[in-house]
C-alpha atoms as a PDB file:
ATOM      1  CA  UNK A   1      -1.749 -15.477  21.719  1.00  0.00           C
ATOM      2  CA  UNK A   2      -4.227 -14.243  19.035  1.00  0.00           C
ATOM      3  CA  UNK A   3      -2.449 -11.458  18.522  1.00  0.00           C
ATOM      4  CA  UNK A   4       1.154 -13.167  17.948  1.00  0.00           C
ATOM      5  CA  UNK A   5      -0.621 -15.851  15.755  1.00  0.00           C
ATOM      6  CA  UNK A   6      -2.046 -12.724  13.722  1.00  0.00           C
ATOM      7  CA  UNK A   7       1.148 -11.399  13.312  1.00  0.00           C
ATOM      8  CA  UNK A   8       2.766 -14.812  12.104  1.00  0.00           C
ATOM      9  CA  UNK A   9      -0.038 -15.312   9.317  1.00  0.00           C
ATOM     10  CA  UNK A  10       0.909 -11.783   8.131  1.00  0.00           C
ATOM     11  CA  UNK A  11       4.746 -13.274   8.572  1.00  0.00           C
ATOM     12  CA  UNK A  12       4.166 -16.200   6.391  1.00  0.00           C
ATOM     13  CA  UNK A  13       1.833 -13.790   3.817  1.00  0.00           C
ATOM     14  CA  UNK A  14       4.634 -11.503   2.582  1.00  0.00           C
ATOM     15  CA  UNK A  15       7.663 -14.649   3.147  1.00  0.00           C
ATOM     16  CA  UNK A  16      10.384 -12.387   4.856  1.00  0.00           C
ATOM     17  CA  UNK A  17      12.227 -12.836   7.736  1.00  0.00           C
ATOM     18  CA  UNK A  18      10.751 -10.255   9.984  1.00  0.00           C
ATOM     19  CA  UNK A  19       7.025  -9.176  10.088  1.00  0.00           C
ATOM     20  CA  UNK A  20       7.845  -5.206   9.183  1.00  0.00           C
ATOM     21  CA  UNK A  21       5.342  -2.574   7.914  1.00  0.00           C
ATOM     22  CA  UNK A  22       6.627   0.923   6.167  1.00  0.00           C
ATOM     23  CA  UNK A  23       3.042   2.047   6.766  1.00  0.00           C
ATOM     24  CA  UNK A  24       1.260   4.610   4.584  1.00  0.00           C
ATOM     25  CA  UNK A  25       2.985   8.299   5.260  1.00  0.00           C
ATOM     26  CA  UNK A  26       1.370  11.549   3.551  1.00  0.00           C
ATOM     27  CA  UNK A  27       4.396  12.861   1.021  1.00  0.00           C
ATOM     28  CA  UNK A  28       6.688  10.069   0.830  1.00  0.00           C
ATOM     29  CA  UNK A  29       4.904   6.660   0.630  1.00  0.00           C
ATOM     30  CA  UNK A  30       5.153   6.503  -3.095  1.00  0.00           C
ATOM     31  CA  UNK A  31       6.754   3.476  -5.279  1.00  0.00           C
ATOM     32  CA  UNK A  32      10.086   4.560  -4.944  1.00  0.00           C
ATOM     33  CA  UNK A  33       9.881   3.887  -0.929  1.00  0.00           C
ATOM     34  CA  UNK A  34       7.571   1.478  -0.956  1.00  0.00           C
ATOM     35  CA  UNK A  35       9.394  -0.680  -4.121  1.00  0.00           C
ATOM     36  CA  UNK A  36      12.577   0.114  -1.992  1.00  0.00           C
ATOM     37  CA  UNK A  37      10.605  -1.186   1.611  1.00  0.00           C
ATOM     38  CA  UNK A  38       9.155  -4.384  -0.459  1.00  0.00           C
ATOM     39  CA  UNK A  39      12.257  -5.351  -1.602  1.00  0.00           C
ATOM     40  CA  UNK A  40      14.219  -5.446   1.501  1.00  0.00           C
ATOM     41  CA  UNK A  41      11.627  -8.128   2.793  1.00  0.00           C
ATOM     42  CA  UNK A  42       8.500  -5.678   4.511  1.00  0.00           C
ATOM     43  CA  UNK A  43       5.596  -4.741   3.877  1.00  0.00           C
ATOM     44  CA  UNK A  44       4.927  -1.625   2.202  1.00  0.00           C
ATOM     45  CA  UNK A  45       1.785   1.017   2.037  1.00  0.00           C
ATOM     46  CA  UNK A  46       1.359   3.633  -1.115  1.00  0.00           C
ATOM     47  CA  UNK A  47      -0.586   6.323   0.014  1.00  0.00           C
ATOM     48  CA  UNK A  48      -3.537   6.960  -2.100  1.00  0.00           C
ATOM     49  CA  UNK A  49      -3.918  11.252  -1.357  1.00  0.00           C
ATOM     50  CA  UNK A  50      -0.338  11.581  -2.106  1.00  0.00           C
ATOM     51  CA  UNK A  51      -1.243  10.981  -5.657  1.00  0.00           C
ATOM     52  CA  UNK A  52      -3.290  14.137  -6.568  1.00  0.00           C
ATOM     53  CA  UNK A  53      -5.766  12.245  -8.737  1.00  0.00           C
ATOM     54  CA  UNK A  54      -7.136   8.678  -8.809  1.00  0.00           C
ATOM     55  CA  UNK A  55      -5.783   8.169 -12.300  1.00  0.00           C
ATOM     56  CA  UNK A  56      -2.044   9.064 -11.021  1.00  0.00           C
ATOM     57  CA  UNK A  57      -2.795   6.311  -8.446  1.00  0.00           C
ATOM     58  CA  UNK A  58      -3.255   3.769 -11.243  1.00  0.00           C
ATOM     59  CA  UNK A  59      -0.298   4.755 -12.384  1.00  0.00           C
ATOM     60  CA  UNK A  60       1.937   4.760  -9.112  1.00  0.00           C
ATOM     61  CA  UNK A  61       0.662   1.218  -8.336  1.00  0.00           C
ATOM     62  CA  UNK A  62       1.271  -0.275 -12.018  1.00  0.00           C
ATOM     63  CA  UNK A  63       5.108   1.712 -11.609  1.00  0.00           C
ATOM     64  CA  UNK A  64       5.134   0.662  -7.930  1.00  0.00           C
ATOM     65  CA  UNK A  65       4.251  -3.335  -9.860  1.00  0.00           C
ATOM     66  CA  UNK A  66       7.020  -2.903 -12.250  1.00  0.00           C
ATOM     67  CA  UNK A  67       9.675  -1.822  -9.059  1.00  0.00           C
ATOM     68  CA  UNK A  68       8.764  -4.966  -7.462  1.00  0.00           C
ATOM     69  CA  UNK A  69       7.626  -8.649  -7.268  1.00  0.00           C
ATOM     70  CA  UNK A  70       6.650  -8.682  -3.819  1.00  0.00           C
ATOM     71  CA  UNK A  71       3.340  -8.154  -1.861  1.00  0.00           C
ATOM     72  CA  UNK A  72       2.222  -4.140  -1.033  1.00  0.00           C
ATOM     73  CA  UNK A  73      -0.479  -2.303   0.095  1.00  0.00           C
ATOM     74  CA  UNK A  74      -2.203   0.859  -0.274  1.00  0.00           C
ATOM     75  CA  UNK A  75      -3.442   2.999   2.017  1.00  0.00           C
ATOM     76  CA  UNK A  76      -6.640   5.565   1.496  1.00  0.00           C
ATOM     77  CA  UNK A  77      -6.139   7.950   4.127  1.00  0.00           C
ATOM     78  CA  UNK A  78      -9.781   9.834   5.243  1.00  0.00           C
ATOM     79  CA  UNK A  79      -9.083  13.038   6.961  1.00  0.00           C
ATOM     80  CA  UNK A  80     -11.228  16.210   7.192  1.00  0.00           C
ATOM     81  CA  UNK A  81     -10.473  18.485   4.186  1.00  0.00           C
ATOM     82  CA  UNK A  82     -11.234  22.020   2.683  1.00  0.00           C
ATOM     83  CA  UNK A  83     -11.509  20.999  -0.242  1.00  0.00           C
ATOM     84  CA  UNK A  84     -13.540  17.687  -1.541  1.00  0.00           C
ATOM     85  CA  UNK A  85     -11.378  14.427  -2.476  1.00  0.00           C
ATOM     86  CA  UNK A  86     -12.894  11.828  -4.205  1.00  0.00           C
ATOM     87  CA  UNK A  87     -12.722   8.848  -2.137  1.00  0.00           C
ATOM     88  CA  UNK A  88     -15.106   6.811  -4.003  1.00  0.00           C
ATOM     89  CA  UNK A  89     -12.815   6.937  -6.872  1.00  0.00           C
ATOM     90  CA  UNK A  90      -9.853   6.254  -4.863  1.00  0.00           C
ATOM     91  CA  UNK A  91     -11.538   2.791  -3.817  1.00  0.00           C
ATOM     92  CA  UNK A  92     -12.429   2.405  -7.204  1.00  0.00           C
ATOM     93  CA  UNK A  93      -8.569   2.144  -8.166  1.00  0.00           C
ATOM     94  CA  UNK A  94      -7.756   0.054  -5.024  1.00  0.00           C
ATOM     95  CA  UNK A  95     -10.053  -2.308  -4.888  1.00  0.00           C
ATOM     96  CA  UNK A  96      -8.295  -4.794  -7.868  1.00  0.00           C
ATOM     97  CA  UNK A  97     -10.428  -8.434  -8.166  1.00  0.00           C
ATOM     98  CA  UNK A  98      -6.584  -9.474  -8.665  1.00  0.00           C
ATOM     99  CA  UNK A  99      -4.928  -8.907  -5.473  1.00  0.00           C
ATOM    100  CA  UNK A 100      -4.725 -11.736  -3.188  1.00  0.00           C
ATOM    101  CA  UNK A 101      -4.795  -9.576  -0.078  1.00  0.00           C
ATOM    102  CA  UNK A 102      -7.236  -6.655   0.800  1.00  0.00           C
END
């Protein structure tokens, strides 16, 4: 039952009554969705690349903060690309000494 008792310390973690994700999704995971997902009692994922620069993902997460008081994530996608995207920087935004979850 590691699995189940995995899934019921992620339960407890965000307090709803069901243990549901609205996982990262290229396009559409932005505050509005994920504020939207948090609220109704899951767990939501940003999407990092959806922003088109690191700064406007400092910016989605402190609007995605003000949508919401409850626990979300955000997800840095890494896929093969034409064109160079700075992941480094990315993490840089992400990785906050204040969140109580990475």
């Amino acid at each position: 039952m590691k699995g189940r008792h995995a899934l019921d310390t992620v339960h407890r973690g965000v307090r709803d009554r069901a243990p549901i994700v609205c996982g990262g999704m290229t396009a559409v995971g932005t505050a509005d969705l994920i504020a939207a997902a948090a609220n109704a009692g899951a767990l939501g994922f940003l999407t990092a690349p959806t922003q088109p620069t690191p700064k406007a993902l400092a910016k989605e997460i402190a609007r995605c903060r003000t949508m919401t008081d409850r626990p979300f994530g955000v997800n840095l996608t890494i896929l093969p690309t034409l064109t160079p995207v700075p992941y480094d920087e990315y993490r840089e935004v992400i990785v906050d000494p204040s969140f109580e979850t990475m």
